[in-house]
C-alpha atoms as a PDB file:
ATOM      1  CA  UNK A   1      58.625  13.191  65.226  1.00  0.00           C
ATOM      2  CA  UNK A   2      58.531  13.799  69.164  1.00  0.00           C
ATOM      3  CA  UNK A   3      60.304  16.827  70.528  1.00  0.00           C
ATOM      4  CA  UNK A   4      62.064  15.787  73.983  1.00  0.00           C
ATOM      5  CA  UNK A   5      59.391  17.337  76.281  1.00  0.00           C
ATOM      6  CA  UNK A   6      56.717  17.925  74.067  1.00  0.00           C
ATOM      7  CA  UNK A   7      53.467  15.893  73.829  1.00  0.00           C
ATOM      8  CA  UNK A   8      52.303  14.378  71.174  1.00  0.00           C
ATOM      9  CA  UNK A   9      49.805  17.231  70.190  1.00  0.00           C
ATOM     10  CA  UNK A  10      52.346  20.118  70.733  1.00  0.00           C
ATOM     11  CA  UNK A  11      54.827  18.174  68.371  1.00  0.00           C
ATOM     12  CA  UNK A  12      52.261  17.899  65.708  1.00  0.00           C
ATOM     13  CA  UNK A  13      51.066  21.463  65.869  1.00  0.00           C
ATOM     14  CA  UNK A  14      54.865  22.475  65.520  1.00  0.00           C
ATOM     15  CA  UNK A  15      55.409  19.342  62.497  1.00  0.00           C
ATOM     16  CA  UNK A  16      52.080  20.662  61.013  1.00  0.00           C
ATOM     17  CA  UNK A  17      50.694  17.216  60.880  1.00  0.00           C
ATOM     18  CA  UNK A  18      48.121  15.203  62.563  1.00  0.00           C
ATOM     19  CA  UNK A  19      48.433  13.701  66.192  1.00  0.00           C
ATOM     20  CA  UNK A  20      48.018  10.280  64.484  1.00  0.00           C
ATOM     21  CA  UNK A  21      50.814  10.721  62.364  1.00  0.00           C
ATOM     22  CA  UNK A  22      53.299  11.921  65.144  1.00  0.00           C
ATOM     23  CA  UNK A  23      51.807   8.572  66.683  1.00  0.00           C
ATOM     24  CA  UNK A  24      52.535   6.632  63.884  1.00  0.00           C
ATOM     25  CA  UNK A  25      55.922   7.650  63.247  1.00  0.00           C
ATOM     26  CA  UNK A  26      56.377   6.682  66.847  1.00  0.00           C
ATOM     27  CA  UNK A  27      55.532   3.321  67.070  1.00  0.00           C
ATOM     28  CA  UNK A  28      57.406   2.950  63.446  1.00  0.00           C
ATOM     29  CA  UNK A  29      60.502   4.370  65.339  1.00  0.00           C
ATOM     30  CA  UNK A  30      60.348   2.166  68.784  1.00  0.00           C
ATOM     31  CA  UNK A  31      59.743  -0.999  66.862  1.00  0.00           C
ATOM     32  CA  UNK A  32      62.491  -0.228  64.473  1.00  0.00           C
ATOM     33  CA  UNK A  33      64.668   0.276  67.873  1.00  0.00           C
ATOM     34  CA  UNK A  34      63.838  -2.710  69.084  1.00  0.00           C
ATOM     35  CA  UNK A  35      64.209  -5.405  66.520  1.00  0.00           C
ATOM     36  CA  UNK A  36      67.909  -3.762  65.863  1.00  0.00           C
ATOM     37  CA  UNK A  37      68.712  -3.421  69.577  1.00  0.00           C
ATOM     38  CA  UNK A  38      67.413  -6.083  70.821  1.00  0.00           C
ATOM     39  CA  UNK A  39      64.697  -6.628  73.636  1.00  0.00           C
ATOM     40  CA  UNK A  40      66.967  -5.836  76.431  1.00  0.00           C
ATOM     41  CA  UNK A  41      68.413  -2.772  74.774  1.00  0.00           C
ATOM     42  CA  UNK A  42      65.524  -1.590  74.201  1.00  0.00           C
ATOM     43  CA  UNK A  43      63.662  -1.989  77.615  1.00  0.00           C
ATOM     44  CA  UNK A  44      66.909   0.364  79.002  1.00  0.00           C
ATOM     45  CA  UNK A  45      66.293   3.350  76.215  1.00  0.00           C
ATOM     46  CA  UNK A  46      62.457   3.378  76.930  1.00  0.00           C
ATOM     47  CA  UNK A  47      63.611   3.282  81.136  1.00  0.00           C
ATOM     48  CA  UNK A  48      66.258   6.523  80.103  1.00  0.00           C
ATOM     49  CA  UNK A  49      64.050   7.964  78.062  1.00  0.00           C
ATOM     50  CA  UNK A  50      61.114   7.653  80.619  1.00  0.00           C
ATOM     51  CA  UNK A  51      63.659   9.537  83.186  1.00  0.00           C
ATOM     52  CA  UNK A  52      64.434  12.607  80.923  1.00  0.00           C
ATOM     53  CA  UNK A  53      60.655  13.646  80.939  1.00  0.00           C
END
């Protein structure tokens, strides 16, 4: 549920849910990521994604 650039608060105000379910839906995401990438694989998407914001 995160928009690229947005924070977790602005992406829930736009989803019109709460900040804990943007969170939620986060964590749900990055550990479904990294059981089906792999711990490596997945270190190197959070590093990308850390260098886009």
């Amino acid at each position: 549920m995160q928009i690229p650039g947005k924070s977790y608060e602005e992406a829930a105000k736009i989803h019109e849910v709460s900040v804990g379910t943007v969170k939620d839906h986060m964590a749900k995401a990055m550990r479904f990521l990294k059981q089906e990438l792999g711990a490596k694989l997945f270190m190197l998407l959070i590093t990308l994604l850390g260098l886009l914001n």
